[in-house]
PDB file of N, CA and C in Angstrom:
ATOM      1  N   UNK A   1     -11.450   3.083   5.931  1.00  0.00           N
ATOM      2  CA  UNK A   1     -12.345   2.036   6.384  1.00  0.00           C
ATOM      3  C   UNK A   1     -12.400   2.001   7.912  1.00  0.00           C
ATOM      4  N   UNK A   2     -11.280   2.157   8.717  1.00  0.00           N
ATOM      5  CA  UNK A   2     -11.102   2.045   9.551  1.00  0.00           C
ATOM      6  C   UNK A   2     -11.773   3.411  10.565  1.00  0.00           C
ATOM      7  N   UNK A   3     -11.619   4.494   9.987  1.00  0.00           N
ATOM      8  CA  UNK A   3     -11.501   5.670  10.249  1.00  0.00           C
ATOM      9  C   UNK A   3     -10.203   6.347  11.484  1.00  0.00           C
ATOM     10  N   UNK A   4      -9.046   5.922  10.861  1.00  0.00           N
ATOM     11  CA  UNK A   4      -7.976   6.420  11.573  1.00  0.00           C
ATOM     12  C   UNK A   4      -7.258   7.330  10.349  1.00  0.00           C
ATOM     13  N   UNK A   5      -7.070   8.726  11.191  1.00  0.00           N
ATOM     14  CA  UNK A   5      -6.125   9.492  10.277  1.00  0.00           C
ATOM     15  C   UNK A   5      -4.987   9.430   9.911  1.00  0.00           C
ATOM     16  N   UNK A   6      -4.458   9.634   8.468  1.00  0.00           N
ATOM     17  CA  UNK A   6      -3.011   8.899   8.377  1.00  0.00           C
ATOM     18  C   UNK A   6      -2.937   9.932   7.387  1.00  0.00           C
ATOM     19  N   UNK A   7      -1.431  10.288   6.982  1.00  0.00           N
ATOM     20  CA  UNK A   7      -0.836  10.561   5.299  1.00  0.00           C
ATOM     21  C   UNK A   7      -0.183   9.406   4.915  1.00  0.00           C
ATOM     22  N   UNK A   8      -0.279   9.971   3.589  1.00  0.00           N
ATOM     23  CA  UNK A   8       0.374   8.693   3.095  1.00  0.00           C
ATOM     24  C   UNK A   8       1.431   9.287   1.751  1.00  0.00           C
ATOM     25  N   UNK A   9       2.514   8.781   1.761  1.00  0.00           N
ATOM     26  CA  UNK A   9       3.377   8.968   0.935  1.00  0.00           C
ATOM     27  C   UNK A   9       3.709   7.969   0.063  1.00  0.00           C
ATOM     28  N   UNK A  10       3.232   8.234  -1.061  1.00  0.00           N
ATOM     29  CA  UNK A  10       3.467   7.072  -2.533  1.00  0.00           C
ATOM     30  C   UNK A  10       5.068   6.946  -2.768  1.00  0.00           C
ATOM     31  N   UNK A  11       5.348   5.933  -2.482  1.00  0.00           N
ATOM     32  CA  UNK A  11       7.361   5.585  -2.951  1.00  0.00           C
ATOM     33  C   UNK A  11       6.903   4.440  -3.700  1.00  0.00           C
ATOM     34  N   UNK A  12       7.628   4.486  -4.649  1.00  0.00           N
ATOM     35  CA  UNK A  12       7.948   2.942  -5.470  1.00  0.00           C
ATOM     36  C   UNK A  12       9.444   2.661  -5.311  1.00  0.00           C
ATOM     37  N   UNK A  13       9.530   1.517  -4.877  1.00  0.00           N
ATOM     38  CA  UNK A  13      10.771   0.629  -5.240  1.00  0.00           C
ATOM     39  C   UNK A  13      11.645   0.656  -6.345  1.00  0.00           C
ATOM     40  N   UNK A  14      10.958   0.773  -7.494  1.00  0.00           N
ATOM     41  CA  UNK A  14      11.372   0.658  -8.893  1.00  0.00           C
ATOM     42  C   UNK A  14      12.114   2.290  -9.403  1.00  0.00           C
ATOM     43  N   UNK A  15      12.022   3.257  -8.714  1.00  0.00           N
ATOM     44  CA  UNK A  15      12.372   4.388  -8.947  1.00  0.00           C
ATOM     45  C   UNK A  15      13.859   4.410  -8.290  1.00  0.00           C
ATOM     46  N   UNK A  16      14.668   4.737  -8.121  1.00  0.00           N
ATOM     47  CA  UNK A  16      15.854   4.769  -7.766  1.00  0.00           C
ATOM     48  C   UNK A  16      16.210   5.772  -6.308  1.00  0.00           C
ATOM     49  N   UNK A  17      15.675   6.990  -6.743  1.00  0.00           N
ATOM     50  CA  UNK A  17      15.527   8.123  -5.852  1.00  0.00           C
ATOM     51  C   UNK A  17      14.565   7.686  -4.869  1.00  0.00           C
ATOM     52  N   UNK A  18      13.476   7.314  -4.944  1.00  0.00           N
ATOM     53  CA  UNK A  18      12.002   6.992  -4.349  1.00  0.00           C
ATOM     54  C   UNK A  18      12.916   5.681  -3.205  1.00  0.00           C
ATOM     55  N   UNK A  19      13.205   4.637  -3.768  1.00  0.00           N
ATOM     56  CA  UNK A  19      14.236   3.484  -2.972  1.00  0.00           C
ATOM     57  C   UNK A  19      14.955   3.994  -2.139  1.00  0.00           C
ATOM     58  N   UNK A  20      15.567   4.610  -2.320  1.00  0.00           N
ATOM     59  CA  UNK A  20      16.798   5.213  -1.356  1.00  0.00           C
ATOM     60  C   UNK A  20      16.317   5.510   0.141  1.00  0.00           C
ATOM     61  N   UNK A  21      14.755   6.567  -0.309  1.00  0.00           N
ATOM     62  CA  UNK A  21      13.805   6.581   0.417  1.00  0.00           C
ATOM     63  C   UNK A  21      12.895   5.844   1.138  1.00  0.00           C
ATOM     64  N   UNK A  22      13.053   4.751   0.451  1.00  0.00           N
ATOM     65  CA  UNK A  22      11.931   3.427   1.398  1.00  0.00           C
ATOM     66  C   UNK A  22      13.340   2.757   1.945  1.00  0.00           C
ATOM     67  N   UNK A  23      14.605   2.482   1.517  1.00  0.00           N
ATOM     68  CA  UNK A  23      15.620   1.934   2.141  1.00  0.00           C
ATOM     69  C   UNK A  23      16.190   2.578   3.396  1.00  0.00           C
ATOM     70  N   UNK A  24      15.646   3.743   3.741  1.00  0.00           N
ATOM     71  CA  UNK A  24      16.412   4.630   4.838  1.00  0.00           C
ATOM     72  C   UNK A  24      15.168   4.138   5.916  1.00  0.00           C
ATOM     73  N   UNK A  25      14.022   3.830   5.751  1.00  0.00           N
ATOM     74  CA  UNK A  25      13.096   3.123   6.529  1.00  0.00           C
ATOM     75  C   UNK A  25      13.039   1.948   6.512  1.00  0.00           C
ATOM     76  N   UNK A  26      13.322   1.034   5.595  1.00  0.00           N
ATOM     77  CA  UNK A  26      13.158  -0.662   5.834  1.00  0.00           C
ATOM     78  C   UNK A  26      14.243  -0.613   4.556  1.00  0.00           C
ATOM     79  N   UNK A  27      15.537  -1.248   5.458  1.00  0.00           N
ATOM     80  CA  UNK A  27      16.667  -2.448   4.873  1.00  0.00           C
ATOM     81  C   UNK A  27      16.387  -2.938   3.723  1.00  0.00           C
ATOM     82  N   UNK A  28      15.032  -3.740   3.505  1.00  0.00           N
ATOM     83  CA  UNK A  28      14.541  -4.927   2.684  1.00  0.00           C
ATOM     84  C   UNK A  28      14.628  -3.908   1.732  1.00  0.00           C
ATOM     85  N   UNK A  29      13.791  -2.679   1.614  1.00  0.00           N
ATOM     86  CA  UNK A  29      13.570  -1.893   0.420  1.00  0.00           C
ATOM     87  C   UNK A  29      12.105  -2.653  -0.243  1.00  0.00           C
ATOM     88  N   UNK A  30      11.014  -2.812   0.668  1.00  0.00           N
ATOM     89  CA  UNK A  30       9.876  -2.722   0.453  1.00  0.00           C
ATOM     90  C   UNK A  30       8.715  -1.969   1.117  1.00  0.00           C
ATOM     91  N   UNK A  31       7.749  -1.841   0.467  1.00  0.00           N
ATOM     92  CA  UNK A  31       6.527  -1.354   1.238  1.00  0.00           C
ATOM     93  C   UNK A  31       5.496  -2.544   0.706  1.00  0.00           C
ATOM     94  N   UNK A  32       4.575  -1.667   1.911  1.00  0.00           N
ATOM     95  CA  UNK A  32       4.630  -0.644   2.860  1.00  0.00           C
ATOM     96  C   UNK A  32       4.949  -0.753   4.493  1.00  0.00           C
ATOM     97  N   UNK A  33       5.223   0.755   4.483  1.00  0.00           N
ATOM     98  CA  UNK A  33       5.929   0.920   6.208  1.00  0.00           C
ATOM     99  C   UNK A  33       4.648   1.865   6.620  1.00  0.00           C
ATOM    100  N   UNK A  34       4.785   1.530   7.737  1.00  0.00           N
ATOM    101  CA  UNK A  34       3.977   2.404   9.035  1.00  0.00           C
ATOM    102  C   UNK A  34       4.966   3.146   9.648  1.00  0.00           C
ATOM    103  N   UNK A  35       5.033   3.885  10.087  1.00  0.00           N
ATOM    104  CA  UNK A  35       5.660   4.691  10.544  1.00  0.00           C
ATOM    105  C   UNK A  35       4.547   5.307  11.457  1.00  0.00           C
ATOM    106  N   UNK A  36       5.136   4.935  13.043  1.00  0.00           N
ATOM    107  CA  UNK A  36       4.303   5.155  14.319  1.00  0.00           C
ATOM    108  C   UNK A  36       4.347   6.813  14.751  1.00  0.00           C
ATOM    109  N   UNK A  37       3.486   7.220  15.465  1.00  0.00           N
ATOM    110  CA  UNK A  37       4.058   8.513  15.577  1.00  0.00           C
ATOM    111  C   UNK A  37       5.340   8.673  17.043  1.00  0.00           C
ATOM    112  N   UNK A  38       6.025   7.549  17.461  1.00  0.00           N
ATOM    113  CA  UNK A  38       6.660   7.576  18.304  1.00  0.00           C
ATOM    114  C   UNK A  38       8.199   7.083  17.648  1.00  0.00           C
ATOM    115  N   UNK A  39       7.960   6.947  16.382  1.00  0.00           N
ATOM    116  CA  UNK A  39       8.815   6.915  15.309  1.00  0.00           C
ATOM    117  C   UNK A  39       9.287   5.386  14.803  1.00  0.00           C
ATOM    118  N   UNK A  40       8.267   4.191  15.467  1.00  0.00           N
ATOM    119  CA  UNK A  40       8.440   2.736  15.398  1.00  0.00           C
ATOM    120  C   UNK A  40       7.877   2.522  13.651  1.00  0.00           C
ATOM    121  N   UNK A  41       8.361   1.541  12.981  1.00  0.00           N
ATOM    122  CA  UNK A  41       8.581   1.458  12.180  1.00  0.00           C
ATOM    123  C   UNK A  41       7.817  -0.345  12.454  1.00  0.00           C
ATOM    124  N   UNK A  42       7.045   0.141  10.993  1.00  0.00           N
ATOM    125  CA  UNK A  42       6.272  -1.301  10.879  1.00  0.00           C
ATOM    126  C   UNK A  42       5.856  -1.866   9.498  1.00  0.00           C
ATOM    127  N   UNK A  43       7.031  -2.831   9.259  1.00  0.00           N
ATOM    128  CA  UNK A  43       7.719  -3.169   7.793  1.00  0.00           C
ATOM    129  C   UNK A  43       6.989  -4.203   7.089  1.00  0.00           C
ATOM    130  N   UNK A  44       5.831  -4.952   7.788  1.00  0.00           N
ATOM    131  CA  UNK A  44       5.206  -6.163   7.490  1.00  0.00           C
ATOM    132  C   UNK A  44       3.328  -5.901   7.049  1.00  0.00           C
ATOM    133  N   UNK A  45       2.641  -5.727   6.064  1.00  0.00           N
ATOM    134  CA  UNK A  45       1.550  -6.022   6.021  1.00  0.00           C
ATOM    135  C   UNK A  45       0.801  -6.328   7.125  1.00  0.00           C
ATOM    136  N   UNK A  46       1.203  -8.209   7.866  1.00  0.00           N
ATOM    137  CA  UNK A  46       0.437  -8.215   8.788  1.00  0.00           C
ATOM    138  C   UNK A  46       0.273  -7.387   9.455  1.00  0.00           C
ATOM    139  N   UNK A  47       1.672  -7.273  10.290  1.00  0.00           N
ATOM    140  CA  UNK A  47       1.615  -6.516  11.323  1.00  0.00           C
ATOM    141  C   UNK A  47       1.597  -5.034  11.126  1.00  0.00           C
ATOM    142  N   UNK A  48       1.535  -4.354  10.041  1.00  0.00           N
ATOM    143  CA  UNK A  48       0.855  -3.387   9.916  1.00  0.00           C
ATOM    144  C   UNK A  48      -0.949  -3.589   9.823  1.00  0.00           C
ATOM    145  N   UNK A  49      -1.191  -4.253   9.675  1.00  0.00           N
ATOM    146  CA  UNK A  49      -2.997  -3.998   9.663  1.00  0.00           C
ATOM    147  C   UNK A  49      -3.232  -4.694  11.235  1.00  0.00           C
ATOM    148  N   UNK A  50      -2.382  -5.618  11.605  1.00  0.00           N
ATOM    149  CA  UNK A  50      -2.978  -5.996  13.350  1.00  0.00           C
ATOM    150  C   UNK A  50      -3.086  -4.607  14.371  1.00  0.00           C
ATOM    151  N   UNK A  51      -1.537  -3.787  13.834  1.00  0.00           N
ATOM    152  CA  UNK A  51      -1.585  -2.847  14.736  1.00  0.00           C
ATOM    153  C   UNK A  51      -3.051  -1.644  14.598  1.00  0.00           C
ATOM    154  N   UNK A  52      -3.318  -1.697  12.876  1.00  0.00           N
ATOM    155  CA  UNK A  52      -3.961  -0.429  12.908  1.00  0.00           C
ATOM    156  C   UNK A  52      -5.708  -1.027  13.703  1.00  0.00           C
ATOM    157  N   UNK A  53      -5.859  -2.281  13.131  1.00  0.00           N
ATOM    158  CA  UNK A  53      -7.076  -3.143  13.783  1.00  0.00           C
ATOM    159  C   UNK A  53      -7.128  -2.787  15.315  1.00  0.00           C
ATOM    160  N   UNK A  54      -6.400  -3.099  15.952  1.00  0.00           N
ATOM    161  CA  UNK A  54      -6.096  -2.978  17.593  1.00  0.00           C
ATOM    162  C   UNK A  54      -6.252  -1.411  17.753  1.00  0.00           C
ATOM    163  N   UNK A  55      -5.993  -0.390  17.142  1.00  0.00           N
ATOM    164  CA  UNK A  55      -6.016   0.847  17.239  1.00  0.00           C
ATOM    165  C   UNK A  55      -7.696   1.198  16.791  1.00  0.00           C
ATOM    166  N   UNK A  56      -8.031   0.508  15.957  1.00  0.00           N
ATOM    167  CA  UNK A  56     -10.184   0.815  15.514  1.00  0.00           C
ATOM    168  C   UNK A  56     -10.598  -0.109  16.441  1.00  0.00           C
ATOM    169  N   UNK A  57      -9.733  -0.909  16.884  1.00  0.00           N
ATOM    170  CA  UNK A  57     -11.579  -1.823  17.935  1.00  0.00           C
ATOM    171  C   UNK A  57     -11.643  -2.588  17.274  1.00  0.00           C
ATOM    172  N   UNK A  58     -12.694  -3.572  17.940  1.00  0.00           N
ATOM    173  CA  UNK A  58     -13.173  -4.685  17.592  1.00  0.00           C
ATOM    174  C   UNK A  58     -14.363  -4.383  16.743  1.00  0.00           C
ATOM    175  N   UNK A  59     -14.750  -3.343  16.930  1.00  0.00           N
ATOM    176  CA  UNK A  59     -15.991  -2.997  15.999  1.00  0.00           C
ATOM    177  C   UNK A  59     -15.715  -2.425  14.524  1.00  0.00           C
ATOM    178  N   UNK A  60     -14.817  -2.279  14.147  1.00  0.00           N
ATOM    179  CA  UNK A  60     -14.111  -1.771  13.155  1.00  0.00           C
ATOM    180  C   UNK A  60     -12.808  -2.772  12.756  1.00  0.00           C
ATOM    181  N   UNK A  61     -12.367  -3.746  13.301  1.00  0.00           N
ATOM    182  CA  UNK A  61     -11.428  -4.592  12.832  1.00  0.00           C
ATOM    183  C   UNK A  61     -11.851  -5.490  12.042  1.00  0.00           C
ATOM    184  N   UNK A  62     -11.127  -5.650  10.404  1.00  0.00           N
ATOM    185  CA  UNK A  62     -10.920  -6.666   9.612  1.00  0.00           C
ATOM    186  C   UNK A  62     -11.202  -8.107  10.019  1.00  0.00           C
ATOM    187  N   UNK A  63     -10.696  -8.707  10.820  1.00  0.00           N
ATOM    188  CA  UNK A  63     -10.991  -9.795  11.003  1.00  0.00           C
ATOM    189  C   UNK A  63     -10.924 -10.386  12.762  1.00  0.00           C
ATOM    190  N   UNK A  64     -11.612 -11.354  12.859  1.00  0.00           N
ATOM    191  CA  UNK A  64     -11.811 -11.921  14.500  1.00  0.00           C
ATOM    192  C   UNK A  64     -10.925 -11.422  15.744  1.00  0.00           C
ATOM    193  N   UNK A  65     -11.395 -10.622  16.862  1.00  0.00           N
ATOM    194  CA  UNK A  65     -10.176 -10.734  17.426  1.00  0.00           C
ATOM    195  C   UNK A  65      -9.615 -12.245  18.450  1.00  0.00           C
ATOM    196  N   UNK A  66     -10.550 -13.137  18.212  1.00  0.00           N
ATOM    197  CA  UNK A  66      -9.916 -14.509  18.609  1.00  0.00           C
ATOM    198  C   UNK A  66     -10.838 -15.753  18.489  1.00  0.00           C
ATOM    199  N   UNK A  67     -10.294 -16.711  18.812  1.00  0.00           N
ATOM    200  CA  UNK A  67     -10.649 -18.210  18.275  1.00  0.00           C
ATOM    201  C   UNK A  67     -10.704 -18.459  16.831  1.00  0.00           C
ATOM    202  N   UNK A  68     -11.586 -19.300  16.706  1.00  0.00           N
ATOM    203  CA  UNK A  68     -11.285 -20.343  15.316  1.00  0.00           C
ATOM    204  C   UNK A  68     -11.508 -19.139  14.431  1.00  0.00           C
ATOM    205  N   UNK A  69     -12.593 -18.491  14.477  1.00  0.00           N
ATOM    206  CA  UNK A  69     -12.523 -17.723  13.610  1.00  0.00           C
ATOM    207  C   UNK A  69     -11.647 -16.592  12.839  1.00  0.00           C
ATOM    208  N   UNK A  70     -10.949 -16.298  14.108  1.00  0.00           N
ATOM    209  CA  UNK A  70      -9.651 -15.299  13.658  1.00  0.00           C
ATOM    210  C   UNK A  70      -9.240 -16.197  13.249  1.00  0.00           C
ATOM    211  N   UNK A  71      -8.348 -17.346  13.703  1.00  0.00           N
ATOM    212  CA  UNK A  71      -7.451 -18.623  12.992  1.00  0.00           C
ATOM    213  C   UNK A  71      -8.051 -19.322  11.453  1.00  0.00           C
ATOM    214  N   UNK A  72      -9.179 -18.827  11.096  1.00  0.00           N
ATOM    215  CA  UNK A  72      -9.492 -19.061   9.566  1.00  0.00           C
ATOM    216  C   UNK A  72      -9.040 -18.430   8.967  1.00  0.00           C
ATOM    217  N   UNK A  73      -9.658 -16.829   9.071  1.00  0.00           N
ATOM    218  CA  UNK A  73      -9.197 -15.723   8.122  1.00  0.00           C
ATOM    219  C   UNK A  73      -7.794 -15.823   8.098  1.00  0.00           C
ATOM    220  N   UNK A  74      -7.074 -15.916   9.021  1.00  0.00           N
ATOM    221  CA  UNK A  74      -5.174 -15.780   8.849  1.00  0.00           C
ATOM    222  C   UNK A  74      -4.763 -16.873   8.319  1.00  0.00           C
ATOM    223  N   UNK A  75      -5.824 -17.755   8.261  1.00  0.00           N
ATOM    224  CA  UNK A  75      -5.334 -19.378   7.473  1.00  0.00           C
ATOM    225  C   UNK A  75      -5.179 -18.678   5.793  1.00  0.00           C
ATOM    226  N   UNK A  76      -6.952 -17.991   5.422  1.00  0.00           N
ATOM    227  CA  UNK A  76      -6.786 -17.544   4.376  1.00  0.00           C
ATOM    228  C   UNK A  76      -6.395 -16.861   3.688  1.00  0.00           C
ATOM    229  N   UNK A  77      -6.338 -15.221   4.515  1.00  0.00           N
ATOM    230  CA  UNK A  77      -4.846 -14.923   4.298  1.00  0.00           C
ATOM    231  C   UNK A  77      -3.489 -14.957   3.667  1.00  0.00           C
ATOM    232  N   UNK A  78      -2.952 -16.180   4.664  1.00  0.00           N
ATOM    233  CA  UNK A  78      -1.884 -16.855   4.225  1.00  0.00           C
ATOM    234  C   UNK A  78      -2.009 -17.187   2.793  1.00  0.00           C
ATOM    235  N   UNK A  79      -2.979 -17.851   2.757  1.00  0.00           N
ATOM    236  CA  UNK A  79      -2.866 -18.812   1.196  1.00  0.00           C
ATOM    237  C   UNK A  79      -2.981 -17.680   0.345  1.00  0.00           C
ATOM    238  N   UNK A  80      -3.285 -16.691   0.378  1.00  0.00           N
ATOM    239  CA  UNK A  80      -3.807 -15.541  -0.455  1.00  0.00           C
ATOM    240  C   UNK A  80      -2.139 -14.549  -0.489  1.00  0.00           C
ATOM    241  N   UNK A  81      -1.886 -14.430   0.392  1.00  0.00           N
ATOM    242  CA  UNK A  81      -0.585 -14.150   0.468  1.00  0.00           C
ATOM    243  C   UNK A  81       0.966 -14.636  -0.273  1.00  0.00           C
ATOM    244  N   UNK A  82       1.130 -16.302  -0.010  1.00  0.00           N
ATOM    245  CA  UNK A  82       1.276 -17.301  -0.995  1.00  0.00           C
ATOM    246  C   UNK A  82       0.944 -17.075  -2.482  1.00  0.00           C
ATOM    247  N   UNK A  83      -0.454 -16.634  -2.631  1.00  0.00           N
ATOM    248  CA  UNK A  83      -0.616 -17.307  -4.355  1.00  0.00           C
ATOM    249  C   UNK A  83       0.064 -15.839  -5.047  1.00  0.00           C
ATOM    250  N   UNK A  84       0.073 -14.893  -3.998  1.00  0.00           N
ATOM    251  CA  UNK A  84       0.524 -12.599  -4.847  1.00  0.00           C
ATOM    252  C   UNK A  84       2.408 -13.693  -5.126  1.00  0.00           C
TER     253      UNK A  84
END
């Protein structure tokens, strides 16, 4: 959507071997991780899609980059976040 190039490696949690593997990148033992190419590690949804947003522009970012309007969508978000 964005048009930024990425791989992506499918791990599930629920696999044992696959865990070990998402645990050697994030403690918690969830995804998904970003993995920067400077080797930063980015363990959170949000802040995995703020960073990749900030990396496409404003013309290509998901949601507002400021005022009320950004502060809606992250309102809704939230609640959407909440109800998973």
């Amino acid at each position: 959507i964005m048009g930024i190039p990425h791989e992506r490696d499918r791990l599930t949690p629920w696999n044992a071997e696959e865990a070990a593997k998402i645990r050697a990148q994030n403690p918690l033992t969830r995804v998904p991780i970003l993995v920067l190419d400077d080797g930063e590690r980015l363990i959170e949804s949000g802040a995995i899609l703020d960073h990749l947003m900030e990396m496409a522009g404003p013309e290509r970012a998901l949601i507002p980059p400021a005022g009320k309007a950004r502060r809606d969508c992250l309102r809704i978000s939230a609640f959407a976040t909440g109800v998973m």
